[in-house]
PDB file of N, CA and C in Angstrom:
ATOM      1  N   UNK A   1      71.899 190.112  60.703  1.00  0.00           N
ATOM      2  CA  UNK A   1      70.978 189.801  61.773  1.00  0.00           C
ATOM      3  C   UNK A   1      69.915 190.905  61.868  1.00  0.00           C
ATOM      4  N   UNK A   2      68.746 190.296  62.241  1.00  0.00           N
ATOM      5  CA  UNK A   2      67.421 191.456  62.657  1.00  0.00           C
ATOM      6  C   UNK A   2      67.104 191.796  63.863  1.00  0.00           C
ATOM      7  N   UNK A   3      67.038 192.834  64.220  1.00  0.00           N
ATOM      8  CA  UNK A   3      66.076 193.304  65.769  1.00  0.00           C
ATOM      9  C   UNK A   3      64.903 192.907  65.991  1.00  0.00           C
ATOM     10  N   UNK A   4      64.680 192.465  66.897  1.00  0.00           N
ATOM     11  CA  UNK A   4      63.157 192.248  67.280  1.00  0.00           C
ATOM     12  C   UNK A   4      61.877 192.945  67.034  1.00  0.00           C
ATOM     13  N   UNK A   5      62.582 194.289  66.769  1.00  0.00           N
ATOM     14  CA  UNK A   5      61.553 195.219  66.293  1.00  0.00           C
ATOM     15  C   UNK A   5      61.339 194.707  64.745  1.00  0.00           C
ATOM     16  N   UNK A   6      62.692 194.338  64.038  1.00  0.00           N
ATOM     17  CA  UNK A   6      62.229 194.361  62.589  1.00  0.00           C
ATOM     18  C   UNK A   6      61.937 192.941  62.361  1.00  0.00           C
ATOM     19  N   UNK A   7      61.676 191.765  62.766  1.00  0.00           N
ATOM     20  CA  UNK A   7      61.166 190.611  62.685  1.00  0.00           C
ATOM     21  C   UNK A   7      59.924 190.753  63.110  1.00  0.00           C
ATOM     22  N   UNK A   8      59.490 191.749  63.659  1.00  0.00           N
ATOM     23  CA  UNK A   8      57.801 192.273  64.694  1.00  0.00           C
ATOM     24  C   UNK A   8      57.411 192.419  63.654  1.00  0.00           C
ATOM     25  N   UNK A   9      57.727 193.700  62.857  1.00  0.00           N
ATOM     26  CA  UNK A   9      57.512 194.119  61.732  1.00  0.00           C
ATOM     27  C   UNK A   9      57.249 193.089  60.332  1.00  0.00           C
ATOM     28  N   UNK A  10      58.375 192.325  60.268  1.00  0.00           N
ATOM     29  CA  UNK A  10      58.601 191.513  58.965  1.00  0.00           C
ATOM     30  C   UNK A  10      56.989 190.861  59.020  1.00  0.00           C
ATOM     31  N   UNK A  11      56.747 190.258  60.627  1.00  0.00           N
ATOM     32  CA  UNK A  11      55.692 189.342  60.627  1.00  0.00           C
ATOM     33  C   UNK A  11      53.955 189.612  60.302  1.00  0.00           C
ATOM     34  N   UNK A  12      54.308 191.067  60.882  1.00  0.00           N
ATOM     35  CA  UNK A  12      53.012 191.867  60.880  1.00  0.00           C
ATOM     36  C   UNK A  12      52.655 192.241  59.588  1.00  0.00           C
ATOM     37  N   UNK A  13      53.914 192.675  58.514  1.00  0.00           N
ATOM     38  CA  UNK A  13      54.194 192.516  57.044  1.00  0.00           C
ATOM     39  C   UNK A  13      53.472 191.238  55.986  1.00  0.00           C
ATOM     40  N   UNK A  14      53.874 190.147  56.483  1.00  0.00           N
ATOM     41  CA  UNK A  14      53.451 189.118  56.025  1.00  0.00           C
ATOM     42  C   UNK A  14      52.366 188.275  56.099  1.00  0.00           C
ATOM     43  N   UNK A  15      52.393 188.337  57.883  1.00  0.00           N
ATOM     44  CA  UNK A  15      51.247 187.387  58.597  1.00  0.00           C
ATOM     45  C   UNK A  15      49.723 187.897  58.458  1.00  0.00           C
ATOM     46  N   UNK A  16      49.734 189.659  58.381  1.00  0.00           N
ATOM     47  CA  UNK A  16      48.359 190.209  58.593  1.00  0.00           C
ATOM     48  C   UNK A  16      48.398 190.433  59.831  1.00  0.00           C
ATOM     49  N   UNK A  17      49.196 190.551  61.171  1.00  0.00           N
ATOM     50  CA  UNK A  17      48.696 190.537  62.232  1.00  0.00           C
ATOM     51  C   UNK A  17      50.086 190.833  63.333  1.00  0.00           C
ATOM     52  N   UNK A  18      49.746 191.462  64.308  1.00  0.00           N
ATOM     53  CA  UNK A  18      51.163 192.070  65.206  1.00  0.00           C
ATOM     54  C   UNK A  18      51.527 191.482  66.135  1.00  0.00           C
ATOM     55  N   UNK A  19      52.725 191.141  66.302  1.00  0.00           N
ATOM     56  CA  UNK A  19      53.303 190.566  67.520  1.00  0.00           C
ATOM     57  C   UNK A  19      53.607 191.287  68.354  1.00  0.00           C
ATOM     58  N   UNK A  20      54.338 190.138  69.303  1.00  0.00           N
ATOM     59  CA  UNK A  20      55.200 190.981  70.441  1.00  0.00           C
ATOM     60  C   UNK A  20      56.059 189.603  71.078  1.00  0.00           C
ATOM     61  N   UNK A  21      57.288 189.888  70.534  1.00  0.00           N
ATOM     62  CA  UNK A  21      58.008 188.698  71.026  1.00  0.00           C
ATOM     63  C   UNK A  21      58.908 188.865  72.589  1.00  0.00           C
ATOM     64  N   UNK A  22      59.025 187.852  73.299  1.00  0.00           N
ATOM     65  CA  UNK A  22      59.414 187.817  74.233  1.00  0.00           C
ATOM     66  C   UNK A  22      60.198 186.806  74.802  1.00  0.00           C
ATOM     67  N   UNK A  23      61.067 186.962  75.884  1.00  0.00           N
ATOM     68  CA  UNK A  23      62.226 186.259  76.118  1.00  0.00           C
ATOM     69  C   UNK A  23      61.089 185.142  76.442  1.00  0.00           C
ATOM     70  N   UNK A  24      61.916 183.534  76.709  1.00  0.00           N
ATOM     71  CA  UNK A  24      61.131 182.458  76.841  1.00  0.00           C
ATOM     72  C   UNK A  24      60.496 182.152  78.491  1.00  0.00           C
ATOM     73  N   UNK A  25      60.618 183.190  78.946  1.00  0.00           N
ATOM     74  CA  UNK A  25      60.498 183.217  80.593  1.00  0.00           C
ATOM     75  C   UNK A  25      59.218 184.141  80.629  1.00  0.00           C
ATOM     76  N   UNK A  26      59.369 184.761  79.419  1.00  0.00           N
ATOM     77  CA  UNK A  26      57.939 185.977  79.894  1.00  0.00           C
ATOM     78  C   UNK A  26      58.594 187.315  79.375  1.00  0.00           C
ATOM     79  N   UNK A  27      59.505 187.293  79.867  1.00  0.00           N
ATOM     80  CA  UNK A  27      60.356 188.983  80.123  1.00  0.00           C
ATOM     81  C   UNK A  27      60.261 189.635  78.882  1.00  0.00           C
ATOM     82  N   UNK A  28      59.906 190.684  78.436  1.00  0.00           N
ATOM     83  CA  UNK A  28      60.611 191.671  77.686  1.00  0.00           C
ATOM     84  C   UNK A  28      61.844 191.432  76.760  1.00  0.00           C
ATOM     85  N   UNK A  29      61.548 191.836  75.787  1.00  0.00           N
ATOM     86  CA  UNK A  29      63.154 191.579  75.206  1.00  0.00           C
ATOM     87  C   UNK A  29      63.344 192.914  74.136  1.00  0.00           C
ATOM     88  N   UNK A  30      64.050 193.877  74.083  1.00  0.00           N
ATOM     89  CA  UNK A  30      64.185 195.197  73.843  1.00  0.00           C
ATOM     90  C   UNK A  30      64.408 194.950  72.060  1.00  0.00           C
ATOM     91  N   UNK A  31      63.348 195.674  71.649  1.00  0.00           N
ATOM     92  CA  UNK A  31      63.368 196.187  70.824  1.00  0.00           C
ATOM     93  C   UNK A  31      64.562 196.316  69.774  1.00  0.00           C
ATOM     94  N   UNK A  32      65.415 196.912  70.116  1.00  0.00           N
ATOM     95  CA  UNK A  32      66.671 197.078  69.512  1.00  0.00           C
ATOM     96  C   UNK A  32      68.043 195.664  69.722  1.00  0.00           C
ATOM     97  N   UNK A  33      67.547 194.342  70.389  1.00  0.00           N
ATOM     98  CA  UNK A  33      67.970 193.456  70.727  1.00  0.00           C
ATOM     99  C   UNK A  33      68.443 192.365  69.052  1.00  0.00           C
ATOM    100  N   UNK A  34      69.687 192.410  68.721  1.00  0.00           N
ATOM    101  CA  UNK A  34      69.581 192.174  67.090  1.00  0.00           C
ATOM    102  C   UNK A  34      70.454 190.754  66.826  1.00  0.00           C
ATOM    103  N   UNK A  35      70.252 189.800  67.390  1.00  0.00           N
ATOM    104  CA  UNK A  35      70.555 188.742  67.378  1.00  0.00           C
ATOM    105  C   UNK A  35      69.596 187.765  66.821  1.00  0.00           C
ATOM    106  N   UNK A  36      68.395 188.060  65.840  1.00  0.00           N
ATOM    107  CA  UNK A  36      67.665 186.783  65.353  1.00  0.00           C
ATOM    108  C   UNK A  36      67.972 186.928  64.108  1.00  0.00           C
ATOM    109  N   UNK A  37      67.628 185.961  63.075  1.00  0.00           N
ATOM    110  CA  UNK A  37      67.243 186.213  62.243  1.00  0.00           C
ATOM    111  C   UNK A  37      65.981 186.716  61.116  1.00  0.00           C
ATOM    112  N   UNK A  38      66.203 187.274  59.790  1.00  0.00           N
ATOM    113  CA  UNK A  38      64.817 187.812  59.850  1.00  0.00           C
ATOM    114  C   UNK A  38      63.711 186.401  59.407  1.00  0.00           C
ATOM    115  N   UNK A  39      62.395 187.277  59.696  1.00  0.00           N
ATOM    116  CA  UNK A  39      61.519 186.023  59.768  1.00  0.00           C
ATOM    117  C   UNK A  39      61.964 185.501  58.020  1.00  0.00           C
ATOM    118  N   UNK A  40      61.886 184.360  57.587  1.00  0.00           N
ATOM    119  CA  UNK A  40      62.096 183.159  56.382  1.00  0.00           C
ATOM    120  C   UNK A  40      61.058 183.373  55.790  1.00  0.00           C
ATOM    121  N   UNK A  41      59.704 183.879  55.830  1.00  0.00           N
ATOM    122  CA  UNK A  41      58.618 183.478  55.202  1.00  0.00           C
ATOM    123  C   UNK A  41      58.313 184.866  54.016  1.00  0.00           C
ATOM    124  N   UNK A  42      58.071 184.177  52.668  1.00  0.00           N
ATOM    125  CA  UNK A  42      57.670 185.588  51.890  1.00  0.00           C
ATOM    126  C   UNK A  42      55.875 185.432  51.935  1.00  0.00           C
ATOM    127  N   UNK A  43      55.053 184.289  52.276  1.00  0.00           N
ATOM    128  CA  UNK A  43      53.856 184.116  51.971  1.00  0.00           C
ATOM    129  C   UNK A  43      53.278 184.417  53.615  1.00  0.00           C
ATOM    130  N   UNK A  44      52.050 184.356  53.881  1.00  0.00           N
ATOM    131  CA  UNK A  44      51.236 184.254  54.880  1.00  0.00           C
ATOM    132  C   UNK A  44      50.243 182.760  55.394  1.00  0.00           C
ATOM    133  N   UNK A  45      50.060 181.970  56.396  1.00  0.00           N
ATOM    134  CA  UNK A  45      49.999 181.059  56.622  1.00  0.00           C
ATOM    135  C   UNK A  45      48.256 181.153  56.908  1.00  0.00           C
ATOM    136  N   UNK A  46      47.996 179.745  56.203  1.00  0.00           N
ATOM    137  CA  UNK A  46      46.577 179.211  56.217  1.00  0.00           C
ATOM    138  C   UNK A  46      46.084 180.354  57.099  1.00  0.00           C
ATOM    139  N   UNK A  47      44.691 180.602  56.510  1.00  0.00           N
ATOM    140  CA  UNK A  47      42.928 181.226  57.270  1.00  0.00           C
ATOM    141  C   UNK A  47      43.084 180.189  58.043  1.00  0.00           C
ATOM    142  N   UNK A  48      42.806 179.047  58.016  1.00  0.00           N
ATOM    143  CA  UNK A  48      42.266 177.699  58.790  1.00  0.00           C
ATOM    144  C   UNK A  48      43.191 177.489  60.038  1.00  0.00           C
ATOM    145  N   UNK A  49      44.729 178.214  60.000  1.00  0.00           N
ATOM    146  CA  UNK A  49      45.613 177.611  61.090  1.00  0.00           C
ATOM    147  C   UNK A  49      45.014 178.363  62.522  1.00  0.00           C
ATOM    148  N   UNK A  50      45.709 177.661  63.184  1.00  0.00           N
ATOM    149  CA  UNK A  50      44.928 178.576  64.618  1.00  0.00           C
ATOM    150  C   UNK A  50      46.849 179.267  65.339  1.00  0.00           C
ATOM    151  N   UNK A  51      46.796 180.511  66.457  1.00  0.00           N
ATOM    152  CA  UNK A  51      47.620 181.451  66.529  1.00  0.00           C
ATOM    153  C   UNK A  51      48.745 179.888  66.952  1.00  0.00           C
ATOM    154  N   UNK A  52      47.736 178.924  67.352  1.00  0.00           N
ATOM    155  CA  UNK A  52      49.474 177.724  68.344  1.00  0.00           C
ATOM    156  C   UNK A  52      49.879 177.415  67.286  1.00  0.00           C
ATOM    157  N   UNK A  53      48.863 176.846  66.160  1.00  0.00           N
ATOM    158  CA  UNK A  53      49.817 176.127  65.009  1.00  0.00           C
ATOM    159  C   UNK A  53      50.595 177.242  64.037  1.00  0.00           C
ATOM    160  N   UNK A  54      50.794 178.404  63.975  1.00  0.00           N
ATOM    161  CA  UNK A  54      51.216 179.014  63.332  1.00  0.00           C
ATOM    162  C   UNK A  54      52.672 179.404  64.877  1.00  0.00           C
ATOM    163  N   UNK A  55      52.221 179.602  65.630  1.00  0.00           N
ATOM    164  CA  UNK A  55      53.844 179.495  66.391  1.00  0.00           C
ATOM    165  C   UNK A  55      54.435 178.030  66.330  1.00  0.00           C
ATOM    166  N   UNK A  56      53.697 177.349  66.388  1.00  0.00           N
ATOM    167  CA  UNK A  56      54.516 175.619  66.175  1.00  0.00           C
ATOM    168  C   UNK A  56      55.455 175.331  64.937  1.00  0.00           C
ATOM    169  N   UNK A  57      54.595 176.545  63.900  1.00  0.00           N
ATOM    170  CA  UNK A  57      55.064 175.757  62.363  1.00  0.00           C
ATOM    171  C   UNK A  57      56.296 176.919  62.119  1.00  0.00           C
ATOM    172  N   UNK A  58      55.661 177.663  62.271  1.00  0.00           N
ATOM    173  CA  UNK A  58      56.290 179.137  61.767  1.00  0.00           C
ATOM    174  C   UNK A  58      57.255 179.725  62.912  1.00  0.00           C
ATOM    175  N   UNK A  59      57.153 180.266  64.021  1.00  0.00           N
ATOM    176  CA  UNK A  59      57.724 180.775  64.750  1.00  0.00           C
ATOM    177  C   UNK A  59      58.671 180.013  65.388  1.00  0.00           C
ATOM    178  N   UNK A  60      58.067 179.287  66.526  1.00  0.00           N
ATOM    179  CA  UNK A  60      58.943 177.938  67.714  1.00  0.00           C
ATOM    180  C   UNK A  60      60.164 177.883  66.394  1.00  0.00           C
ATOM    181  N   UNK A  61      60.153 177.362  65.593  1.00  0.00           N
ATOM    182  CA  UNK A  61      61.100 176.923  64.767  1.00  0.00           C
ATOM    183  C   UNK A  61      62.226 177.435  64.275  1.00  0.00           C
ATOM    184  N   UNK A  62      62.015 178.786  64.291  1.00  0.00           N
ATOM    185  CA  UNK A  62      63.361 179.478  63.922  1.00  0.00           C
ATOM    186  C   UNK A  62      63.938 180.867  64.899  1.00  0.00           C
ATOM    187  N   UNK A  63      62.842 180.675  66.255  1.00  0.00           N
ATOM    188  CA  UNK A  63      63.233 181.711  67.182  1.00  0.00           C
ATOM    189  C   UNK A  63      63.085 180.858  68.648  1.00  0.00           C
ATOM    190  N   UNK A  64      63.825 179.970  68.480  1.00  0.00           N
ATOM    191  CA  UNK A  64      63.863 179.161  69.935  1.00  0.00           C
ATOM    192  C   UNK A  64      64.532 179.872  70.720  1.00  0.00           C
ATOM    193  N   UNK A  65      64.149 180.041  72.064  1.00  0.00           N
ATOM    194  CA  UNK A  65      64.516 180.535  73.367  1.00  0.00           C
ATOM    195  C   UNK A  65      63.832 181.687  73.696  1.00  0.00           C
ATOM    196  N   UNK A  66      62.233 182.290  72.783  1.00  0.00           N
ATOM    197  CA  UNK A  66      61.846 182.984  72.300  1.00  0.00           C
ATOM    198  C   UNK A  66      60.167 182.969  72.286  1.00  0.00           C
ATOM    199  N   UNK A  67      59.352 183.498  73.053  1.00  0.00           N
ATOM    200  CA  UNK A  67      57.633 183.270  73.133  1.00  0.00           C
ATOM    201  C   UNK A  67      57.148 184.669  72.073  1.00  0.00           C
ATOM    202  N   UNK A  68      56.161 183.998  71.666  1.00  0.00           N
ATOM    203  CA  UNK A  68      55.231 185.205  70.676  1.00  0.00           C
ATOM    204  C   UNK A  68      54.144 185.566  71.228  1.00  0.00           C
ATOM    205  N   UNK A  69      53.635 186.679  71.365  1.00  0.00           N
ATOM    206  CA  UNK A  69      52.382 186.961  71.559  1.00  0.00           C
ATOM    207  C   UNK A  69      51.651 187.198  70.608  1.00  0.00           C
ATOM    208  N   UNK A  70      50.462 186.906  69.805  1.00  0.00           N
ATOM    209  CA  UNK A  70      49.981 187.287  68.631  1.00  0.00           C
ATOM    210  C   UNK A  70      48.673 188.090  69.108  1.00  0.00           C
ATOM    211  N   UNK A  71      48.727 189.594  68.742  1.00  0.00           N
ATOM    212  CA  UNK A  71      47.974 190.842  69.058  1.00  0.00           C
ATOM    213  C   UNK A  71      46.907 191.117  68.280  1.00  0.00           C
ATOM    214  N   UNK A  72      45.869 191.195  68.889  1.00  0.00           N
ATOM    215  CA  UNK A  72      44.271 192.292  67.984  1.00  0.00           C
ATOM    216  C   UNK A  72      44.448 193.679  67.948  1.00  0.00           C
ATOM    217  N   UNK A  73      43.610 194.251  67.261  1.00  0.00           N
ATOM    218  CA  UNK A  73      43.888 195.323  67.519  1.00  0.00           C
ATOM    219  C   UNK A  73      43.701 196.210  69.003  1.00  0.00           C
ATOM    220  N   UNK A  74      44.373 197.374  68.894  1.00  0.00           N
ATOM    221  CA  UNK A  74      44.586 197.275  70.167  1.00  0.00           C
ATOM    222  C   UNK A  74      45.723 196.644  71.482  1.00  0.00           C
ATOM    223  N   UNK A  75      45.823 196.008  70.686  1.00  0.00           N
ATOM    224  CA  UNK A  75      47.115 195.556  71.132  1.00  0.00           C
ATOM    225  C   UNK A  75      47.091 194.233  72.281  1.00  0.00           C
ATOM    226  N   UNK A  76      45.898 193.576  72.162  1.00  0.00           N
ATOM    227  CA  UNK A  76      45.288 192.562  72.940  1.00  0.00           C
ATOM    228  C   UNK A  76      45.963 191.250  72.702  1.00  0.00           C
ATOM    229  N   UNK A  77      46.321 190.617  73.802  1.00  0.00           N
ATOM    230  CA  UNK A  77      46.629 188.984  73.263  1.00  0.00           C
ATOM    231  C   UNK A  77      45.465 188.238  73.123  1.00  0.00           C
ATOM    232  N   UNK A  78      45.456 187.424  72.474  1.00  0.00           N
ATOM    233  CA  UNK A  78      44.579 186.717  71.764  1.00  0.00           C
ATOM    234  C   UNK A  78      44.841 185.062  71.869  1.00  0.00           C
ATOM    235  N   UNK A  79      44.065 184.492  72.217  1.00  0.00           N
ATOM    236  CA  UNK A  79      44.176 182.868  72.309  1.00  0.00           C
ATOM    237  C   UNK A  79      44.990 181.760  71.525  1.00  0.00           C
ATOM    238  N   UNK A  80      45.305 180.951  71.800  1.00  0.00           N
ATOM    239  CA  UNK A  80      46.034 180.124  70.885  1.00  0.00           C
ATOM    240  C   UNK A  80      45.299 178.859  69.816  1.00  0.00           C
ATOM    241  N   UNK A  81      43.747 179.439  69.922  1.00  0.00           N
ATOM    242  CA  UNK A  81      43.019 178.875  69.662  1.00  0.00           C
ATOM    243  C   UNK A  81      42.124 179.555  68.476  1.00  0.00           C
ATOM    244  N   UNK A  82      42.629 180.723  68.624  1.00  0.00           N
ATOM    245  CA  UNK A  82      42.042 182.072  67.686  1.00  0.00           C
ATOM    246  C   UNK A  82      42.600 181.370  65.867  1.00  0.00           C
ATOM    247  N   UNK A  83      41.713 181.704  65.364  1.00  0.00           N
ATOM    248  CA  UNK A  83      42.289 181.290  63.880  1.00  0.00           C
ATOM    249  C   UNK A  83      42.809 182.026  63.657  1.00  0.00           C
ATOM    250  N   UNK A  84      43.859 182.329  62.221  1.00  0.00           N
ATOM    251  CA  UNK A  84      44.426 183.428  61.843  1.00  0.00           C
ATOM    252  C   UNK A  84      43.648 184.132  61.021  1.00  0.00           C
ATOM    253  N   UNK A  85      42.339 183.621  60.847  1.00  0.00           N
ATOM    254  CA  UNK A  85      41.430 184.281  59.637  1.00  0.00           C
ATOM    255  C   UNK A  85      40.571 185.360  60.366  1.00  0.00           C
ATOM    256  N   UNK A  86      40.174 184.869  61.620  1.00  0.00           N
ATOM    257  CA  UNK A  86      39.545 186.144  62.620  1.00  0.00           C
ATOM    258  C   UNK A  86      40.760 186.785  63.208  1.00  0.00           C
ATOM    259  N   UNK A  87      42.123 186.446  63.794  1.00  0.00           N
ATOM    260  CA  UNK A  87      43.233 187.471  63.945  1.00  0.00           C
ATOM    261  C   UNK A  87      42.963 188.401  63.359  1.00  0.00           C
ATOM    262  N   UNK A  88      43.476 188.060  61.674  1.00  0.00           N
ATOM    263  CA  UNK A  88      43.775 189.337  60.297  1.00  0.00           C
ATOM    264  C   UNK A  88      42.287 190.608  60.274  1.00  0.00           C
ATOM    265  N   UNK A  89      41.158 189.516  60.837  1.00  0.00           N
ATOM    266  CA  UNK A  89      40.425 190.216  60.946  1.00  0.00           C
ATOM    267  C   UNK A  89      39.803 191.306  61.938  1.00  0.00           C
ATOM    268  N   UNK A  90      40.653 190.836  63.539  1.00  0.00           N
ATOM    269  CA  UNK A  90      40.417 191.953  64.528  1.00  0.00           C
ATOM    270  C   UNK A  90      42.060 192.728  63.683  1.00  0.00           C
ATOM    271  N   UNK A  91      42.786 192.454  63.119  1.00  0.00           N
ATOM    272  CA  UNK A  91      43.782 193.488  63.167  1.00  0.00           C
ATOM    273  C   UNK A  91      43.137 194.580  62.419  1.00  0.00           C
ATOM    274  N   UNK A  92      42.945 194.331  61.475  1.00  0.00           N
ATOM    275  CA  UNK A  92      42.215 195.248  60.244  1.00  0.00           C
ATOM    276  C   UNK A  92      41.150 196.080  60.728  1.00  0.00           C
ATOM    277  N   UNK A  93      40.536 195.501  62.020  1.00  0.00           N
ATOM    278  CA  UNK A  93      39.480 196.704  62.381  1.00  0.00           C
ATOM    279  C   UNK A  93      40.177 198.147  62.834  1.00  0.00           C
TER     280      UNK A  93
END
């Protein structure tokens, strides 16, 4: 099993871009919390997807009970409407 920290990681690894996952209520969920599994994906998902369809396809799916925040740099949440091609691109600034 993975910590939340290292599925944060795995995603930010893969996706181009940083999370912050959280219990499905909102709350916090600690870092060192090691009950998921690690993220499934070795590739990175479509420029074209936007941050909902990449939690719909990718995330919702294998971390149910579980909300994502997908971060700019800075550490900003970012819309669910944001593509992942401008995400990768505020991360990188």
């Amino acid at each position: 099993m993975a910590t939340v920290k290292d599925v944060e990681e795995q995603i930010q690894r893969v996706e181009g871009f940083k999370v912050k996952i959280r219990w499905h209520n909102g709350a916090d969920v600690r870092s060192t919390y090691s009950h998921l599994l690690p993220y499934p994906y070795d590739w990175n998902a479509s420029d074209e997807w936007t941050v909902q369809e990449w939690k719909d396809e990718r995330f919702t799916i294998w971390y149910a009970g579980f909300k994502v925040d997908a971060l700019r740099h800075g550490d900003k949440r970012v819309g669910p409407q944001t593509r992942l091609r401008n995400l990768r691109q505020y991360t990188s600034a």
